[in-house]
C-alpha atoms as a PDB file:
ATOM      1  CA  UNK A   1       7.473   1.446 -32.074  1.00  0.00           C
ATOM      2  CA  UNK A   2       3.926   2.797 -30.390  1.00  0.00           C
ATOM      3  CA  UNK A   3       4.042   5.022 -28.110  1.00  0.00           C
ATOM      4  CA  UNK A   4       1.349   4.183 -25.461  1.00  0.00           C
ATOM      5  CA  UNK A   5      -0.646   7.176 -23.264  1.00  0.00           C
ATOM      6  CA  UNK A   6      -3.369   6.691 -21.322  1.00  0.00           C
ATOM      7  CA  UNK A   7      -5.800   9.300 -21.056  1.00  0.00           C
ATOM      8  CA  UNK A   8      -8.134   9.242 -17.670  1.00  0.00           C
ATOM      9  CA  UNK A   9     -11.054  11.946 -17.708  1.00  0.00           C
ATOM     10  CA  UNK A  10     -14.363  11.703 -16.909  1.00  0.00           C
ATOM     11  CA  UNK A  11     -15.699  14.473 -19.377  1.00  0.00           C
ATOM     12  CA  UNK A  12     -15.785  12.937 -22.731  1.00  0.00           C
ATOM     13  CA  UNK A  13     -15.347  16.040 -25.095  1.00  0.00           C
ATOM     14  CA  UNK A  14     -12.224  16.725 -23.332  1.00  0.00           C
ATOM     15  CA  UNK A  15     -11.337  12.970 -23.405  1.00  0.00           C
ATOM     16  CA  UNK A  16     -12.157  12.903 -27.147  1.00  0.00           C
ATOM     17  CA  UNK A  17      -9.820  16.190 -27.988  1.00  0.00           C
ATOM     18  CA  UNK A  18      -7.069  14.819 -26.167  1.00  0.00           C
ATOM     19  CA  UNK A  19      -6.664  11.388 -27.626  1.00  0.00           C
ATOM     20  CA  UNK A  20      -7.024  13.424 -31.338  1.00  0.00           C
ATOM     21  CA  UNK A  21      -4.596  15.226 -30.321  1.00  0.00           C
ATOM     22  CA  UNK A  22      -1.999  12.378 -29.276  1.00  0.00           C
ATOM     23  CA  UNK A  23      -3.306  10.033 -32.238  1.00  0.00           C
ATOM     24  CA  UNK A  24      -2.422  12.773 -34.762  1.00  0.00           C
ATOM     25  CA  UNK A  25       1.314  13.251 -33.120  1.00  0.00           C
ATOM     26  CA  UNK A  26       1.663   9.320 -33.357  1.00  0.00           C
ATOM     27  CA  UNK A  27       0.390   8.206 -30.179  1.00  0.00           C
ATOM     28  CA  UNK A  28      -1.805   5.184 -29.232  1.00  0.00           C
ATOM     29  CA  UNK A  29      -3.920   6.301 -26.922  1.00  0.00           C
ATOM     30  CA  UNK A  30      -5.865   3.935 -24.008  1.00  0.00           C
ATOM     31  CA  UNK A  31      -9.210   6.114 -22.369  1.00  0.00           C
ATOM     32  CA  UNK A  32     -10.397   5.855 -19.068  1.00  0.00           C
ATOM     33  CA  UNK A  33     -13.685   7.587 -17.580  1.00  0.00           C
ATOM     34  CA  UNK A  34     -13.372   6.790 -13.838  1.00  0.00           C
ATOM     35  CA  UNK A  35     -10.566   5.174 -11.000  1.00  0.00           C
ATOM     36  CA  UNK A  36     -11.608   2.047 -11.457  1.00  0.00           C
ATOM     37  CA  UNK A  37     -11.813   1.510 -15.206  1.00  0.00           C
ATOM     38  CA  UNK A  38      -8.419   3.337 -15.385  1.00  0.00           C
ATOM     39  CA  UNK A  39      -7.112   0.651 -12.806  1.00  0.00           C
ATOM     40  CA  UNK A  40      -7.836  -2.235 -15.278  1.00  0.00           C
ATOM     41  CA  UNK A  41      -6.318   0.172 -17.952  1.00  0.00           C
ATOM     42  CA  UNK A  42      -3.074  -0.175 -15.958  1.00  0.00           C
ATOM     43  CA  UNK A  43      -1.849  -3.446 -16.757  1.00  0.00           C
ATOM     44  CA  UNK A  44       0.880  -4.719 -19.066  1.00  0.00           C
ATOM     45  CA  UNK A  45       1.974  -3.632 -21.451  1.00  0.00           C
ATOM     46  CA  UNK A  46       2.081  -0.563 -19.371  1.00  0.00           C
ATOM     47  CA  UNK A  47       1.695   2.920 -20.619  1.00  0.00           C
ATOM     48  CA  UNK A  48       4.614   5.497 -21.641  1.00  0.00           C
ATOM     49  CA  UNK A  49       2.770   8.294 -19.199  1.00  0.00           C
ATOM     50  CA  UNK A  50      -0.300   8.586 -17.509  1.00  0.00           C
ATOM     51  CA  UNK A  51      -2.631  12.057 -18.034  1.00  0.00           C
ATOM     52  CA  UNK A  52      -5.468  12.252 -15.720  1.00  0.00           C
ATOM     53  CA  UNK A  53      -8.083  14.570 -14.049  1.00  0.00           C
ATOM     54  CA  UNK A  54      -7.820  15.222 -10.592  1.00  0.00           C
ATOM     55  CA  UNK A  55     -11.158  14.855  -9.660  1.00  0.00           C
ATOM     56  CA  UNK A  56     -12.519  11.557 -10.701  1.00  0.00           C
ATOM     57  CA  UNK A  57     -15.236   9.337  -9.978  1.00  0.00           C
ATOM     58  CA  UNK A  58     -14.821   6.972  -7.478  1.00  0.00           C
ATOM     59  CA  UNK A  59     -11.905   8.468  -6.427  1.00  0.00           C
ATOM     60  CA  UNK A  60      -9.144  11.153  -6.796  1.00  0.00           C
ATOM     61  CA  UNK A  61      -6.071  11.228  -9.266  1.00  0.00           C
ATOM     62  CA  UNK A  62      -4.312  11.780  -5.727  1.00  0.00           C
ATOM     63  CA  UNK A  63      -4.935   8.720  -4.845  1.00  0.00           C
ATOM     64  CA  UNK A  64      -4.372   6.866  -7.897  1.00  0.00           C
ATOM     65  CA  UNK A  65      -0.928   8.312  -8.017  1.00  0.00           C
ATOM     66  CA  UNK A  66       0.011   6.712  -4.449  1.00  0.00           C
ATOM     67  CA  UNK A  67      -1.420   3.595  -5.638  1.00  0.00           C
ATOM     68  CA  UNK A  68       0.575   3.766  -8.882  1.00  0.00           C
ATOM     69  CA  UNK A  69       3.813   4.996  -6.673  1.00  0.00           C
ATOM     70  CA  UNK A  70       3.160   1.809  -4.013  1.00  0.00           C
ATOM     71  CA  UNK A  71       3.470  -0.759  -7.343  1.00  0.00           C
ATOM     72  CA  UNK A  72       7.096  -1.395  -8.179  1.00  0.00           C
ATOM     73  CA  UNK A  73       6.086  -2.378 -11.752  1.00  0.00           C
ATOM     74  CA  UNK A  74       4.285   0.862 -11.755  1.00  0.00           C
ATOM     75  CA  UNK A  75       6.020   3.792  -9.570  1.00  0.00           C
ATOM     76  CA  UNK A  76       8.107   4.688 -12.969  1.00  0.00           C
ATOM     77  CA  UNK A  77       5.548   5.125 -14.924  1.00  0.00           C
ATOM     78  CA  UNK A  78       5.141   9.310 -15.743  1.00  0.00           C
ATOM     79  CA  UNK A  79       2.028  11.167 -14.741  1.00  0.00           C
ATOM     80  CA  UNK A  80       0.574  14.584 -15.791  1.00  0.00           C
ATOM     81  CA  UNK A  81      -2.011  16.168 -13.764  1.00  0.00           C
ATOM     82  CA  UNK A  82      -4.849  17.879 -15.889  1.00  0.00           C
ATOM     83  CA  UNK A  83      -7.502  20.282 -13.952  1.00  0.00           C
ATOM     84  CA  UNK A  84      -8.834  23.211 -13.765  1.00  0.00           C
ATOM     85  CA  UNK A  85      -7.221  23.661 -10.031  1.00  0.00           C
ATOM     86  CA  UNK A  86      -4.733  26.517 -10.395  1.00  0.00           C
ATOM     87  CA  UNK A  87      -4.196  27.734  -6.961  1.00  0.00           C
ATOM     88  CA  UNK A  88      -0.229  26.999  -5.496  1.00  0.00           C
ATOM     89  CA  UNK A  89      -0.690  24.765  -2.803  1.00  0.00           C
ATOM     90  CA  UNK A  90      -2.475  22.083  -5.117  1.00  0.00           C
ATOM     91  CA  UNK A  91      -0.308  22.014  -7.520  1.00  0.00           C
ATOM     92  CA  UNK A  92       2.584  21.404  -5.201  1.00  0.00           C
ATOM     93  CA  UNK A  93       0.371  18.574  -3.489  1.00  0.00           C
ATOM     94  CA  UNK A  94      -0.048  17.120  -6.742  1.00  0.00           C
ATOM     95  CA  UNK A  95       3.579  17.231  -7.088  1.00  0.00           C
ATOM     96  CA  UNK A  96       4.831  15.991  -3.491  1.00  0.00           C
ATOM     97  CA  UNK A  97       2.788  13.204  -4.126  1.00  0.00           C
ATOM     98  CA  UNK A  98       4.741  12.007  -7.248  1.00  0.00           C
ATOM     99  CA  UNK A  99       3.070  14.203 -10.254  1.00  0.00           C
ATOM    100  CA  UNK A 100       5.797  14.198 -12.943  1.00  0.00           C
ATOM    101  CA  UNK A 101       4.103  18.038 -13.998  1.00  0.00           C
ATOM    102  CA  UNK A 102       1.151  19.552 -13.583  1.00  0.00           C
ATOM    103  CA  UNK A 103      -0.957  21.438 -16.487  1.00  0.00           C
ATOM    104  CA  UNK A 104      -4.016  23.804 -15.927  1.00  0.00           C
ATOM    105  CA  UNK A 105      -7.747  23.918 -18.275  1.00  0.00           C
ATOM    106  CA  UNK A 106      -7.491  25.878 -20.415  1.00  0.00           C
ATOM    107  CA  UNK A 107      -4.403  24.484 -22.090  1.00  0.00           C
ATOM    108  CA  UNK A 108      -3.110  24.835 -25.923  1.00  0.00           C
ATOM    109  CA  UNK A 109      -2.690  21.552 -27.561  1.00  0.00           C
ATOM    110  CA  UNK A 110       0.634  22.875 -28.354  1.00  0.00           C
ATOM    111  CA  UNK A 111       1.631  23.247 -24.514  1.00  0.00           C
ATOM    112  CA  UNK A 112       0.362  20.082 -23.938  1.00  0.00           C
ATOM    113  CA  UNK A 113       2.551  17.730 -26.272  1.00  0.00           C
ATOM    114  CA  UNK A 114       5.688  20.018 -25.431  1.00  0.00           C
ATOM    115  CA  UNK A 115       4.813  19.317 -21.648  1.00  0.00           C
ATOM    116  CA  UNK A 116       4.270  15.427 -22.255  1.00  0.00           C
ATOM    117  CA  UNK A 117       7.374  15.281 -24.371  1.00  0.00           C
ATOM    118  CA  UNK A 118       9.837  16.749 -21.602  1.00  0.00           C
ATOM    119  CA  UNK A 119       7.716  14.552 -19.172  1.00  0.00           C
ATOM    120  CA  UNK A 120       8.712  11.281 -21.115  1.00  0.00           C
ATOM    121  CA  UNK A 121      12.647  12.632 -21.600  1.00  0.00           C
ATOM    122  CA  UNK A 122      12.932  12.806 -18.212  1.00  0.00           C
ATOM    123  CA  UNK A 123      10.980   9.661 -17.194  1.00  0.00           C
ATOM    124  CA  UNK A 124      12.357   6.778 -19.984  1.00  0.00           C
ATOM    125  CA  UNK A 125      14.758   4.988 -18.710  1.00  0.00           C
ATOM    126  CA  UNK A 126      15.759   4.744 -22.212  1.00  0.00           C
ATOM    127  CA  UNK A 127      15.143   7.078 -24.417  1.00  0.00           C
ATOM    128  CA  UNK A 128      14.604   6.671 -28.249  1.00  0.00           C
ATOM    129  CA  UNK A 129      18.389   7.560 -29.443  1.00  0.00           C
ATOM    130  CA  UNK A 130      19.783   6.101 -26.255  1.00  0.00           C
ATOM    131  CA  UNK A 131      22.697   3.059 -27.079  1.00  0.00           C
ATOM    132  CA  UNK A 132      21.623  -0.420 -25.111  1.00  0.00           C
ATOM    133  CA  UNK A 133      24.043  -2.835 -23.713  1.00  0.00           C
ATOM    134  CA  UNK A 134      23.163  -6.252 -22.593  1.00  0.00           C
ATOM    135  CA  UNK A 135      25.772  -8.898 -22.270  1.00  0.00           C
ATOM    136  CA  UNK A 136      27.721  -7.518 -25.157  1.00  0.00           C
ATOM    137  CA  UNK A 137      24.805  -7.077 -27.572  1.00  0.00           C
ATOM    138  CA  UNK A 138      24.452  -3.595 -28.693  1.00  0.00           C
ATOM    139  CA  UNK A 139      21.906  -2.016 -30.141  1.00  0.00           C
ATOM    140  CA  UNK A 140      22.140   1.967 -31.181  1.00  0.00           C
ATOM    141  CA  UNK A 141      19.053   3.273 -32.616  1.00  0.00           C
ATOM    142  CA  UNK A 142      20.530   6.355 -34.058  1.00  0.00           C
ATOM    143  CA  UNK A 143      22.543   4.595 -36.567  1.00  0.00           C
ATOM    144  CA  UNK A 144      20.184   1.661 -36.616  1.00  0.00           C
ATOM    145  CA  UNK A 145      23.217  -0.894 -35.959  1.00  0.00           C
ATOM    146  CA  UNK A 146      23.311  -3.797 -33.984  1.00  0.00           C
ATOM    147  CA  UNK A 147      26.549  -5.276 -32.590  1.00  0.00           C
ATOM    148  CA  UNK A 148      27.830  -8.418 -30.890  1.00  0.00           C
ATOM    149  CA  UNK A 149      31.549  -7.234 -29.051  1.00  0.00           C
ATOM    150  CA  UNK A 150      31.872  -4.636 -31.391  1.00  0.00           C
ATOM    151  CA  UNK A 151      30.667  -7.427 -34.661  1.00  0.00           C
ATOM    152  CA  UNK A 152      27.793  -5.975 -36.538  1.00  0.00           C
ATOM    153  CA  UNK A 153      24.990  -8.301 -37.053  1.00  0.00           C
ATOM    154  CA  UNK A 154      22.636  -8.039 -39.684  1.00  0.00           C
ATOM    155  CA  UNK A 155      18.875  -8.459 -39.307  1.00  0.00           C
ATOM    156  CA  UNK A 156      15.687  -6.983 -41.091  1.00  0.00           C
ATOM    157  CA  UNK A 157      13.956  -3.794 -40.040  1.00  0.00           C
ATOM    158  CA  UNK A 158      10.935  -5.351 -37.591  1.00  0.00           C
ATOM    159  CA  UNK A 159      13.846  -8.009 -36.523  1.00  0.00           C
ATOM    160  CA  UNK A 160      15.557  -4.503 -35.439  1.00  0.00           C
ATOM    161  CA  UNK A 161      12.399  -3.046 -33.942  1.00  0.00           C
ATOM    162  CA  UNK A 162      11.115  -6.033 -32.062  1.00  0.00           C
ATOM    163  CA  UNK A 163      15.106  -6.498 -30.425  1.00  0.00           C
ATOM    164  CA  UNK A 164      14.905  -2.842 -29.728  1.00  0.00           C
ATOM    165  CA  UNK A 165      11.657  -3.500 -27.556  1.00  0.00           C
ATOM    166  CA  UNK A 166      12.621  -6.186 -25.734  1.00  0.00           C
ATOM    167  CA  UNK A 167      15.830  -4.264 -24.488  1.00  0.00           C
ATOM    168  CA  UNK A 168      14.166  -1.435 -23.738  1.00  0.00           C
ATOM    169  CA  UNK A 169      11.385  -3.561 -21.414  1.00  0.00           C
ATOM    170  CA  UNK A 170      14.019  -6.256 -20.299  1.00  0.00           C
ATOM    171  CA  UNK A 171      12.381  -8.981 -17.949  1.00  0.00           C
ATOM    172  CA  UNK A 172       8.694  -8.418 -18.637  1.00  0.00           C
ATOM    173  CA  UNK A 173       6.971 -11.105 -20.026  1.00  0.00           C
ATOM    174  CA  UNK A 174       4.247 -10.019 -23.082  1.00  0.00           C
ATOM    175  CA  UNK A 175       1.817 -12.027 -24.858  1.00  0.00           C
ATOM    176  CA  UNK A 176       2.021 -12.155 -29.051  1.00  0.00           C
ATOM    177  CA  UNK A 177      -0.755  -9.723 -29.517  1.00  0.00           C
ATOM    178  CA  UNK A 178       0.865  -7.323 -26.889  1.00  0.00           C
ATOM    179  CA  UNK A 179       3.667  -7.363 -29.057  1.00  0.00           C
ATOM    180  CA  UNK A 180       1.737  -6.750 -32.115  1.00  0.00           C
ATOM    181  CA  UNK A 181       0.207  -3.710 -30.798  1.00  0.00           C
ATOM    182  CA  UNK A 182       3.806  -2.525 -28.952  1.00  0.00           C
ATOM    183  CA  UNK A 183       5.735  -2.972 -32.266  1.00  0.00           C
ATOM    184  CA  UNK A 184       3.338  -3.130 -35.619  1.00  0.00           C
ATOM    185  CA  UNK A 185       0.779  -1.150 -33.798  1.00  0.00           C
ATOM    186  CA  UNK A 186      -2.809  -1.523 -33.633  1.00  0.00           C
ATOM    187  CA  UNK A 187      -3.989  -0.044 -36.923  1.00  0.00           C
ATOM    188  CA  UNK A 188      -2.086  -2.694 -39.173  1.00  0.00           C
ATOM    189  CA  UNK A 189      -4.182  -6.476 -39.463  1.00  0.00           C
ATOM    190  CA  UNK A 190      -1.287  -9.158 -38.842  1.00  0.00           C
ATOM    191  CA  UNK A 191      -1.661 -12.368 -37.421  1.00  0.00           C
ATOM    192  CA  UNK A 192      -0.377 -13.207 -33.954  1.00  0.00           C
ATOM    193  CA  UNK A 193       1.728 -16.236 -35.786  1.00  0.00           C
ATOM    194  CA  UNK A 194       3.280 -13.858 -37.604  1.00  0.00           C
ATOM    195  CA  UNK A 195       5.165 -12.760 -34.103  1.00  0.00           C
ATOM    196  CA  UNK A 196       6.753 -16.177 -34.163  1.00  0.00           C
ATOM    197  CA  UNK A 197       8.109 -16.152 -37.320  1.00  0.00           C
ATOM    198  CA  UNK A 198       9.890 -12.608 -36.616  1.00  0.00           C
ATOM    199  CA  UNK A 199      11.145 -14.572 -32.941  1.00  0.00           C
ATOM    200  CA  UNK A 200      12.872 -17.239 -35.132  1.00  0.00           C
ATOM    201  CA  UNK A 201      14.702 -14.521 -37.750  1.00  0.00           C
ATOM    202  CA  UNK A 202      15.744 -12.615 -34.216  1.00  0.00           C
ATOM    203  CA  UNK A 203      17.143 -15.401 -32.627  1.00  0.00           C
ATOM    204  CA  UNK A 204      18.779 -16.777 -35.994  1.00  0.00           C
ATOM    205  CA  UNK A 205      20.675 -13.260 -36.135  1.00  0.00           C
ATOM    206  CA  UNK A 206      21.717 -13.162 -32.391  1.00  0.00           C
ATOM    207  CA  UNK A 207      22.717 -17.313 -32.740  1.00  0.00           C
ATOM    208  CA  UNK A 208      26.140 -16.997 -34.018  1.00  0.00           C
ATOM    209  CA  UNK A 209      27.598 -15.383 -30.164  1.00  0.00           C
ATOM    210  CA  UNK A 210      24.722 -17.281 -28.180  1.00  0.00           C
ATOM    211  CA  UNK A 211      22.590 -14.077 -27.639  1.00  0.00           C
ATOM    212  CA  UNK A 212      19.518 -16.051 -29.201  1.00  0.00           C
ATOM    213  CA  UNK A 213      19.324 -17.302 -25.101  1.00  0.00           C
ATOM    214  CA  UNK A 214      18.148 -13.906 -24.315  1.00  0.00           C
ATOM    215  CA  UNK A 215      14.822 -14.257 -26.325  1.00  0.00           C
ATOM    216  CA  UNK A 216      12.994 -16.459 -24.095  1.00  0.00           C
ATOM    217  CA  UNK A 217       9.978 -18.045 -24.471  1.00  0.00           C
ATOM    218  CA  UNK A 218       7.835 -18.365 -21.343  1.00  0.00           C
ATOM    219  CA  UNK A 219       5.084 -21.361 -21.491  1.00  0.00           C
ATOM    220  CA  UNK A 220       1.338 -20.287 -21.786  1.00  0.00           C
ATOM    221  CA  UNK A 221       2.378 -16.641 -21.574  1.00  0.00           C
ATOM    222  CA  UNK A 222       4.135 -14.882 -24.641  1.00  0.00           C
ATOM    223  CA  UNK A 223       8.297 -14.052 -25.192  1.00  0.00           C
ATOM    224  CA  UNK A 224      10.688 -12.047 -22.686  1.00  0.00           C
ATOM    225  CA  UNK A 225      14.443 -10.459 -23.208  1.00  0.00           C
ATOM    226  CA  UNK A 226      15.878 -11.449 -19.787  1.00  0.00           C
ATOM    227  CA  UNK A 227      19.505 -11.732 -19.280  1.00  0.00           C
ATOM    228  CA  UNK A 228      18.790 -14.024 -16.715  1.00  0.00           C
ATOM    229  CA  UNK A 229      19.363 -17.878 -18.315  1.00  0.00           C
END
């Protein structure tokens, strides 16, 4: 599955070495120069964490941080402050105002992924090895198994990673190519058909117990896992 950071700094060399930086440790990063090209940035499917400057133009990372926190679709979402203001009082501003961490210029890129990774332990609501439970459906990435009440099902490996998506965004709606990106990722040419095909094997596997229901295709708009029929 891709991992999704968005990077918001108005200085492109530093915007440029930070996005290397993710892309080579597996992330797909999303760049942002300003406040209000990282607003249209924010959008489904939402980022993993936000990093951003705290001086931006147009308007402060302060601020976009009480807009995020005022969004229920976005208040979870992590965020790591990046500037070059070390002094005590702003970093705890930064923090009281819902800053997951905070990380001063100059930084090592080695700091920085070890701060984004404990960022993004703390702040999934599921994490990567964590076991999900919806209606009896189980899915446990560790071992890679997938169980109805205890039954093991049987499904390929992108039936596997596309289920393991959906339950870890349950009720949000996303388009074919947003699952393309979320679950092939964006470097690999596939057709957005190709996402239906995957929807059929899925729901074939989860038939058998009537878990197919959760897959739900909403008109006009893309597929959802919703345990809501």
């Amino acid at each position: 599955m891709v991992r999704r950071i968005l990077v918001i700094e108005d200085e492109a060399p530093i915007r440029e070495m930070l996005c290397f930086v993710l892309e080579q440790k597996g992330f797909q990063t999303l760049e942002a120069e300003n406040y209000d090209s990282a607003l249209t940035q924010i959008c489904e499917p939402y980022p993993e964490l936000i990093l951003m400057d705290w001086m931006l133009p147009g308007g402060s990372g302060i601020n976009l941080i009480k807009h995020l926190k005022r969004d229920t679709l976005t208040r979870q979402i992590p965020v790591v402050m990046l500037t070059a203001r070390g002094e005590e009082e702003d970093k705890v501003h930064g923090l009281e105002v819902g800053a997951d961490d905070y990380i001063t210029k100059p930084f090592s890129p080695k700091e920085l992924m070890a701060r984004l990774k404990a960022v993004m332990r703390r702040g999934s609501p599921t994490s990567l090895d964590d076991v999900i439970n919806a209606q009896g459906l189980k899915l446990d990435p560790a071992s890679h198994r997938v169980t109805v009440h205890e039954k093991p099902l049987d499904m390929g490996p992108t039936e596997f990673k596309m289920l393991h998506f959906f339950m870890t965004h349950q009720e949000r709606v996303y388009s074919r190519e947003q699952l393309l990106n979320n679950i092939w990722g964006t470097n690999v040419y596939v057709e957005d058909r190709t996402v239906d095909v995957h929807i059929r094997r899925l729901r074939k596997a989860l038939e058998p117990d009537g878990h197919d229901k959760l897959i739900q295709t909403v008109r006009c708009a893309g597929y959802r896992f919703s345990t809501r029929i």
